[in-house]
N, C-alpha and C. Protein backbone atom coordinates (compact mmCIF):
# COMPACT_ATOMS: atom_id res chain seq x y z
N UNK A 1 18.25 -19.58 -1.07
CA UNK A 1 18.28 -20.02 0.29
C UNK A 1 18.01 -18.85 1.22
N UNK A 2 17.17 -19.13 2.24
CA UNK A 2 16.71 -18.14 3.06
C UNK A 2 17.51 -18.39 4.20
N UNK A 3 18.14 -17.00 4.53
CA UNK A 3 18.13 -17.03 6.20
C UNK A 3 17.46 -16.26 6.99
N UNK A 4 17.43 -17.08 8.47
CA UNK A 4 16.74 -16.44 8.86
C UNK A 4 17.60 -14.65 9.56
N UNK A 5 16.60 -13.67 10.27
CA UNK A 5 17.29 -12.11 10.90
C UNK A 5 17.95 -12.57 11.70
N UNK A 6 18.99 -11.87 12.27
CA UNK A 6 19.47 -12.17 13.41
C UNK A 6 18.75 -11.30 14.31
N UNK A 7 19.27 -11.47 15.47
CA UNK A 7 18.85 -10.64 16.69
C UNK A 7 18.36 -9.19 16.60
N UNK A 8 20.02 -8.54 16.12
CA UNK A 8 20.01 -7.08 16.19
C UNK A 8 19.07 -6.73 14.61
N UNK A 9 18.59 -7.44 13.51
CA UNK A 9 18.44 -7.33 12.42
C UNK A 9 16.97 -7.08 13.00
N UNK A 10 15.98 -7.99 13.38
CA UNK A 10 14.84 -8.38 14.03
C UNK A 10 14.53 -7.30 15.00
N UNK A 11 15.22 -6.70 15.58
CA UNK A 11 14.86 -5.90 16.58
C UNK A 11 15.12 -4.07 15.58
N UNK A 12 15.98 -3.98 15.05
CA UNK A 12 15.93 -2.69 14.41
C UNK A 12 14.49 -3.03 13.15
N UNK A 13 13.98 -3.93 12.55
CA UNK A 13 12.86 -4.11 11.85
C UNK A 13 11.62 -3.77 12.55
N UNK A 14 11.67 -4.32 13.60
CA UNK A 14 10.48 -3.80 14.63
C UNK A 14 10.65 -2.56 15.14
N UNK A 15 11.74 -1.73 15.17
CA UNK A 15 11.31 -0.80 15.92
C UNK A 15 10.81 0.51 14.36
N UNK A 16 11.91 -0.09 13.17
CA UNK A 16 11.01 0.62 11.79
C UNK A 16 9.39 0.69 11.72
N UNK A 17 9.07 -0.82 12.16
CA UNK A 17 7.31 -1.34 11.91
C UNK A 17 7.03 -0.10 12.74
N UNK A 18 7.42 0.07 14.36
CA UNK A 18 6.77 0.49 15.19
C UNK A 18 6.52 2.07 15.03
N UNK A 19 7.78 2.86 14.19
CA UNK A 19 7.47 4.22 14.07
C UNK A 19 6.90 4.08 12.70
N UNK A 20 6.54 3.62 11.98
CA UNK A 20 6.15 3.35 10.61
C UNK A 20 4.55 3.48 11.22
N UNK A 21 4.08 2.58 12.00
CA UNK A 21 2.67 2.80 12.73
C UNK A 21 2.37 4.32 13.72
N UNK A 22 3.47 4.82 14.32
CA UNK A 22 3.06 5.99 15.33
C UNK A 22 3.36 6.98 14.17
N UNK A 23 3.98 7.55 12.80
CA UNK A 23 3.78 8.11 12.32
C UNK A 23 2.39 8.20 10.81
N UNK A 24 2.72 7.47 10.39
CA UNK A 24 1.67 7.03 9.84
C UNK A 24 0.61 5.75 9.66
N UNK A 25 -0.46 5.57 10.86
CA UNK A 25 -1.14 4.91 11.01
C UNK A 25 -1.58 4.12 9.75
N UNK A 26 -2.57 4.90 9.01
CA UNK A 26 -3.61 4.61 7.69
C UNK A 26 -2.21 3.64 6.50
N UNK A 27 -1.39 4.15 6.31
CA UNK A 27 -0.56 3.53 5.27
C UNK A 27 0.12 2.50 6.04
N UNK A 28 0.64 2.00 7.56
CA UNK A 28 0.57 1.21 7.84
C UNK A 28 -0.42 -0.18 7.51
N UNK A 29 -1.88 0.18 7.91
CA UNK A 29 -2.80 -0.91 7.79
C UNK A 29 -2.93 -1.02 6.27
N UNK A 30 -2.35 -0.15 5.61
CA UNK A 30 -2.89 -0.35 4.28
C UNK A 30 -1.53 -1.37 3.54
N UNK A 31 -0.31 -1.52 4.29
CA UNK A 31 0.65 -2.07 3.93
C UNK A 31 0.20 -3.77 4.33
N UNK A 32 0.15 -3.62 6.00
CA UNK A 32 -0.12 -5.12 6.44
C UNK A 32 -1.13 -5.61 5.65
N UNK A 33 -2.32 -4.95 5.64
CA UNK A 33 -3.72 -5.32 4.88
C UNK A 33 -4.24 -5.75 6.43
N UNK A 34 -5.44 -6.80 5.43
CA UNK A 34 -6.22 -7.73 5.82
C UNK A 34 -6.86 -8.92 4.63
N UNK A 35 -7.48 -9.67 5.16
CA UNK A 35 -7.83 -10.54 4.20
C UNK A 35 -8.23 -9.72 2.36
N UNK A 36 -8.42 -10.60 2.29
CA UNK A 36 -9.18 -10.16 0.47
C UNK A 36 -10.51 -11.33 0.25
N UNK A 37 -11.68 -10.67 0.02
CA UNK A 37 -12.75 -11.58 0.02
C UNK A 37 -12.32 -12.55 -1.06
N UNK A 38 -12.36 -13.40 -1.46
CA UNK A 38 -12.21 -14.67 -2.62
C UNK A 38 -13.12 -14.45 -3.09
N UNK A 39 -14.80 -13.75 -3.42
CA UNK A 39 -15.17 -13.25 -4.51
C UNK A 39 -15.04 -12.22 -4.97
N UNK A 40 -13.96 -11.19 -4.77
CA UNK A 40 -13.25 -10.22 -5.63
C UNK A 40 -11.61 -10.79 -6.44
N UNK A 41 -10.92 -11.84 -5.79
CA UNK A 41 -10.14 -12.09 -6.36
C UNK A 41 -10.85 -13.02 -7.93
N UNK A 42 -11.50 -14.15 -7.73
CA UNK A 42 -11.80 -14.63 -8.48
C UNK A 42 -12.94 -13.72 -9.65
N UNK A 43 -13.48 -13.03 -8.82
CA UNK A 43 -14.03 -11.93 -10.30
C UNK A 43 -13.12 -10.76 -11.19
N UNK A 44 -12.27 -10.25 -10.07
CA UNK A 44 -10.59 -9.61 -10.47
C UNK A 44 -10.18 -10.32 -12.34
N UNK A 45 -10.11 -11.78 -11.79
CA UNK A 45 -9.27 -12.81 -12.59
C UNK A 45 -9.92 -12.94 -13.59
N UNK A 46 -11.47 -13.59 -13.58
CA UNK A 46 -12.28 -13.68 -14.53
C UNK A 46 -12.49 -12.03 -15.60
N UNK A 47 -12.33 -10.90 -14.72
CA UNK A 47 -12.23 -9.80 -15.53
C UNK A 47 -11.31 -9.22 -16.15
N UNK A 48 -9.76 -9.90 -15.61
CA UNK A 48 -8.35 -9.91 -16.81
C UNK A 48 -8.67 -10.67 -17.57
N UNK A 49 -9.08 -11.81 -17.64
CA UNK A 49 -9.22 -12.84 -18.55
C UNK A 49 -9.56 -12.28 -19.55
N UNK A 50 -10.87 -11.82 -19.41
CA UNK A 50 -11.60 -11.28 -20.42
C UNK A 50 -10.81 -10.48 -21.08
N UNK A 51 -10.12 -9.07 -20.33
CA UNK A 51 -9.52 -8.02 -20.57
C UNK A 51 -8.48 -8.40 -21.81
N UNK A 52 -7.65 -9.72 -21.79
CA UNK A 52 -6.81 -10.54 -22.68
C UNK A 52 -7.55 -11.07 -23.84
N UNK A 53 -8.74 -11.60 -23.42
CA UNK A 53 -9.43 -11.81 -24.87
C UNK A 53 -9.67 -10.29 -25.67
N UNK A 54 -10.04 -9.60 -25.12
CA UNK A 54 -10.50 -8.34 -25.64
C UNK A 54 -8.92 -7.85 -26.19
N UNK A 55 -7.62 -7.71 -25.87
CA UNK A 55 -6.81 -7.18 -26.20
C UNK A 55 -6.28 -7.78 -27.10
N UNK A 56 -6.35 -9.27 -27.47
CA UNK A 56 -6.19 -9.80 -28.41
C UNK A 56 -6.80 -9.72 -29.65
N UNK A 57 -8.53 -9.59 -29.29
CA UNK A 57 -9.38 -9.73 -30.20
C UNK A 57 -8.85 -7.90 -31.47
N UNK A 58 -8.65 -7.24 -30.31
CA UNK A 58 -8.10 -5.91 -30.60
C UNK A 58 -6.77 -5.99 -32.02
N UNK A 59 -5.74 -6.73 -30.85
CA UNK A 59 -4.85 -6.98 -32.20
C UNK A 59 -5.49 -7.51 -33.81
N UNK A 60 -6.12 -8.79 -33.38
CA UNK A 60 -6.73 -9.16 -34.16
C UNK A 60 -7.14 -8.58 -35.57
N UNK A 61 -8.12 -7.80 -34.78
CA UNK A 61 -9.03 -6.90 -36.05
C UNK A 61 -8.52 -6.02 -36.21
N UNK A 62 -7.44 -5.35 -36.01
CA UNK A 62 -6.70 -4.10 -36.07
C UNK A 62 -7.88 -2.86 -35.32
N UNK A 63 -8.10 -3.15 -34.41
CA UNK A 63 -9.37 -1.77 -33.72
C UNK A 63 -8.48 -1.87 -32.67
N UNK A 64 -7.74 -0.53 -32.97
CA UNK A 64 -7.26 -0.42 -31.32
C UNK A 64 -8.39 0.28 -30.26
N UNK A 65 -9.57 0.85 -30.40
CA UNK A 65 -10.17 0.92 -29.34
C UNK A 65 -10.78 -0.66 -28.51
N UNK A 66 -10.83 -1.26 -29.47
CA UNK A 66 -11.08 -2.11 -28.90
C UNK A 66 -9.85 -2.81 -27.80
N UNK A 67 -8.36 -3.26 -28.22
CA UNK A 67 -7.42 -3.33 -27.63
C UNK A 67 -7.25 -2.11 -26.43
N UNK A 68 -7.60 -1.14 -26.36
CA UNK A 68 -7.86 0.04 -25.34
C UNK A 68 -8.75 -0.61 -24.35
N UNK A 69 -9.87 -1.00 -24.52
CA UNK A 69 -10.79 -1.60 -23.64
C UNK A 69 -10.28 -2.60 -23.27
N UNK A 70 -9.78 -3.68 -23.54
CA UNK A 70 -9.06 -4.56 -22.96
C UNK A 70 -8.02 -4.71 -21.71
N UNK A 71 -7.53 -3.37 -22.31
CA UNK A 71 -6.39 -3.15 -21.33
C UNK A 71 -6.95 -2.44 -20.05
N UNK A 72 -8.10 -1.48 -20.48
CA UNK A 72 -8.44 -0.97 -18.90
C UNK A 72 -9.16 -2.20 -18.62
N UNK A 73 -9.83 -3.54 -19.03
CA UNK A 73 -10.71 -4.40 -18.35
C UNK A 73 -9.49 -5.02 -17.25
N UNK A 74 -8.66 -5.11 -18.18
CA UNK A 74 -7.15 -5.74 -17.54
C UNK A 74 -6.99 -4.90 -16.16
N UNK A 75 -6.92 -3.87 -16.70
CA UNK A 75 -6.45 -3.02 -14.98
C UNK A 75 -7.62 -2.91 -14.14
N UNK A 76 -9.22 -2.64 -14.59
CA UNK A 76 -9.81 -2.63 -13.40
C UNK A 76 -9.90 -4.39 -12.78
N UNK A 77 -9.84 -5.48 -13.47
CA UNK A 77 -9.56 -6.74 -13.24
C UNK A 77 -8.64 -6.63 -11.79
N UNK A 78 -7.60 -6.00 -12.01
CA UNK A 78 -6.21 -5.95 -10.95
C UNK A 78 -6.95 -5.52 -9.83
N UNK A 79 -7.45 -4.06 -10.00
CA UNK A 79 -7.62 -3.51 -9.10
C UNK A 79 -8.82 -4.02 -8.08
N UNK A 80 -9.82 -4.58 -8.79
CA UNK A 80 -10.77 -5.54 -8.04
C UNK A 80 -10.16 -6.32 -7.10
N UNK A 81 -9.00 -7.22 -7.95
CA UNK A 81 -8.86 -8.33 -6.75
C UNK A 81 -8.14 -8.17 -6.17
N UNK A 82 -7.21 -6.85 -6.39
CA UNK A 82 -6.34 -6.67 -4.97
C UNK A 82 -6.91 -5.42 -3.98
N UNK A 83 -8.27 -5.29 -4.29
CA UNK A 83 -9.34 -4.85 -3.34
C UNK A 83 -9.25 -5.45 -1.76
N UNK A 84 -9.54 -4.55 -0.83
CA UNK A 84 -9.26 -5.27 0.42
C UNK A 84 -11.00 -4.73 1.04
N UNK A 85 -11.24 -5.67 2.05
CA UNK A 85 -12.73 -4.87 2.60
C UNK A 85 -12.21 -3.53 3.67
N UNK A 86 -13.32 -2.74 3.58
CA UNK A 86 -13.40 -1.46 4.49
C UNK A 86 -13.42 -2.13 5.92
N UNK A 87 -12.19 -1.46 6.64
CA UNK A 87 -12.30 -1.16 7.96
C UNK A 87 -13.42 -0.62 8.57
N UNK A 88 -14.07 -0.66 9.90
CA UNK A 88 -14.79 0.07 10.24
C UNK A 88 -14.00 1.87 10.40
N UNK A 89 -12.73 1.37 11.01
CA UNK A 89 -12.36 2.95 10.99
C UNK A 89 -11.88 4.06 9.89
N UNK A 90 -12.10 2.87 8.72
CA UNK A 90 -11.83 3.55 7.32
C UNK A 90 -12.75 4.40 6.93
N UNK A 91 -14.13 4.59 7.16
CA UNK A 91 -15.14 4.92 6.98
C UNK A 91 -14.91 6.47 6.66
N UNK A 92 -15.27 6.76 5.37
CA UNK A 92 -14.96 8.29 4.75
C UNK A 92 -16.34 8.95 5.84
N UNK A 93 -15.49 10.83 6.63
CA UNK A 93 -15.99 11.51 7.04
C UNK A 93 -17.07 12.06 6.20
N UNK A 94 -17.90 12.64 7.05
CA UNK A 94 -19.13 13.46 6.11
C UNK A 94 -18.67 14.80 5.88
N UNK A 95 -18.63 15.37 4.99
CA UNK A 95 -18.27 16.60 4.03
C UNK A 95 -18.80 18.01 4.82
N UNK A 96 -20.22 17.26 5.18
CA UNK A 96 -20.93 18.33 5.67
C UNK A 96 -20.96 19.11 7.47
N UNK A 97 -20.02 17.88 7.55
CA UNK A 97 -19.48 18.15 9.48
C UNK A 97 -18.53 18.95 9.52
N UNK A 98 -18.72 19.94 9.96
CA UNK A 98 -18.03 21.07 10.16
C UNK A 98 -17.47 21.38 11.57
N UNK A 99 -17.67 20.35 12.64
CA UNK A 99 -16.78 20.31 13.62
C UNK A 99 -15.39 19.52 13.50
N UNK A 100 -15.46 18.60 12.68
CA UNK A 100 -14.39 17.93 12.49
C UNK A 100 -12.89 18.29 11.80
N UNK A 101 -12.08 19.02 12.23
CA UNK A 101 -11.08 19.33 11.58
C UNK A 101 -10.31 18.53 10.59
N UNK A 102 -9.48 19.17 9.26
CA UNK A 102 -9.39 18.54 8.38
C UNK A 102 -7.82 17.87 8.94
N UNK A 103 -7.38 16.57 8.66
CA UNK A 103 -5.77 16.25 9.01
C UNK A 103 -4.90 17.07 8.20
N UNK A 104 -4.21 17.47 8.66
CA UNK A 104 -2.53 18.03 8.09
C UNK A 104 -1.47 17.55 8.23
N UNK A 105 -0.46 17.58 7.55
CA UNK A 105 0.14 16.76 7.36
C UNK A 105 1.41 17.59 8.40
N UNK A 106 1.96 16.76 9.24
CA UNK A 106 3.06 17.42 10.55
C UNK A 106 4.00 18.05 9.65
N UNK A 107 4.54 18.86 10.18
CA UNK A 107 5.48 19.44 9.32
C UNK A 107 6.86 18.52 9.91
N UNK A 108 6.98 18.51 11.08
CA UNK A 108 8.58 18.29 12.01
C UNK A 108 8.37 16.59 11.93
N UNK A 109 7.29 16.13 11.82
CA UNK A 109 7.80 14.35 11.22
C UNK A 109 7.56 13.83 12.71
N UNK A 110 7.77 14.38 13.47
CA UNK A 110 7.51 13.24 14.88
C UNK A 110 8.09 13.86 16.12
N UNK A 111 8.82 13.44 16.57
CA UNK A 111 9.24 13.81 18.32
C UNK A 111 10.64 14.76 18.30
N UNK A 112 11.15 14.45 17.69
CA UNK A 112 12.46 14.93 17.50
C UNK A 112 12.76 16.28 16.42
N UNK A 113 11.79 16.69 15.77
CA UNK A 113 11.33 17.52 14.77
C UNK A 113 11.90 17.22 13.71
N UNK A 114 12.60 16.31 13.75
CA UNK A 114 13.58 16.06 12.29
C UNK A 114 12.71 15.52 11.47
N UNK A 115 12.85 15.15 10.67
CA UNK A 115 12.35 14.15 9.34
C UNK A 115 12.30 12.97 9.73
N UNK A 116 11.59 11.80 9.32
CA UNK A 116 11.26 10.98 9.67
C UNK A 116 12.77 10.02 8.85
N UNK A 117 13.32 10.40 7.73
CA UNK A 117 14.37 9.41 7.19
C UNK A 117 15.62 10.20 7.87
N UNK A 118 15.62 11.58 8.25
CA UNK A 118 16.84 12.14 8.74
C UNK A 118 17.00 11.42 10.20
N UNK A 119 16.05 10.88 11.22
CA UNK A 119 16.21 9.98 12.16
C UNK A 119 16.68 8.75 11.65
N UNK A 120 16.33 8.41 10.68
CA UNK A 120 16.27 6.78 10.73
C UNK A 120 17.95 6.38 10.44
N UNK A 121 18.46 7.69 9.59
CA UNK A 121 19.82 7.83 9.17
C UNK A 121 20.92 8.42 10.72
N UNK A 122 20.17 8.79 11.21
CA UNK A 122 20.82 8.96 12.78
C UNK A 122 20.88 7.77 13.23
N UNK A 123 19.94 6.98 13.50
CA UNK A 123 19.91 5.66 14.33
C UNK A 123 21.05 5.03 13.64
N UNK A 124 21.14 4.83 12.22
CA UNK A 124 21.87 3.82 11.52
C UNK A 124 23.54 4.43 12.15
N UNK A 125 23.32 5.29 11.70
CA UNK A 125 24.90 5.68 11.98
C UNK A 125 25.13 5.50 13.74
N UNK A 126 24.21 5.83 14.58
CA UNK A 126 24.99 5.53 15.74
C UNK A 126 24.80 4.23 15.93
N UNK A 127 24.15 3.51 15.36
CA UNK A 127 24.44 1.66 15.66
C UNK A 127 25.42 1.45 14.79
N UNK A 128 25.78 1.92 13.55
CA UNK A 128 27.11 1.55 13.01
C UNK A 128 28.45 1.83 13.93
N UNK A 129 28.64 2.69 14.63
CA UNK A 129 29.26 3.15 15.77
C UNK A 129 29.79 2.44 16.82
N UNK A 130 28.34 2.08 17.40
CA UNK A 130 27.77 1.31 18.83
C UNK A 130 28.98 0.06 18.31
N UNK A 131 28.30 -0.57 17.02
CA UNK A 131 29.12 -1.83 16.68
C UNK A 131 30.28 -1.90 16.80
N UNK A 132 30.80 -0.74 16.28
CA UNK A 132 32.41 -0.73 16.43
C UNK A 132 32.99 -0.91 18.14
C-alpha cells in the first residue's frame, strides 16, 4: 500500500532534486532521463534473447566460449535498450579546441564550502530540531 508524502516530506524532496540539479547538472538529466526510442528497446530484447540462446547453447555443448558470448550478447542487449537519445547539449567537445577549458571537479561542493552530504546532514539535524 502506497502513501502518499506529506507536506514537509514533498518539500525537503524538492529542495534535494533542486541542489542535486545546481550541483550536478549532467547526472541529474541522466537520472530523470528522457524517452528511450522503442527501436532500441525492442532490438536491446531481441539481442538478450539471443544472448540466452547462445548461453544455453554454451551449456549445452560444454564450450564455454561460446556461453561467454552469450553473456556479453546479454549485456550489450541491456545496454542497448536502456540507451537513451543524445541531448543536443550532450554533444562531446572537440579534443582539438584549445580555448575551451577542461571541467574540474569543485573542491568545497557548493556555497557553503562544505560537502555536499555534510550540508544535507546539517539540514536534517536542524529540521529534526525545528520539529521538536
Amino acid at each position: 500500500m502506497k502513501m502518499p508524502l506529506s507536506e514537509y516530506e514533498q518539500r525537503v524532496l524538492d529542495e534535494m532534486e533542486q541542489q542535486l540539479r545546481s550541483d550536478d547538472p549532467k547526472l541529474a538529466r541522466t537520472i530523470s532521463g528522457g524517452p528511450r526510442r522503442p527501436l532500441h528497446v525492442a532490438l536491446g530484447g531481441v539481442v538478450v534473447l539471443g544472448g540466452i540462446g547462445l548461453l544455453f547453447a554454451g551449456l549445452y555443448t560444454g564450450q564455454v566460449w561460446i556461453g561467454l558470448l552469450g553473456f556479453l550478447a546479454m549485456f550489450g542487449g541491456v545496454l542497448l535498450a536502456l540507451r537513451r537519445p543524445k541531448v543536443a547539449g550532450d554533444a562531446p567537445r572537440d579534443p582539438g579546441n584549445d580555448n575551451v577549458r577542461p571541467i574540474r571537479p569543485r573542491r568545497g561542493g557548493g556555497s557553503g564550502g562544505a560537502p555536499f552530504m555534510q550540508r544535507l546532514e546539517e539540514r536534517w539535524d536542524r529540521r529534526r530540531r525545528d520539529q521538536r
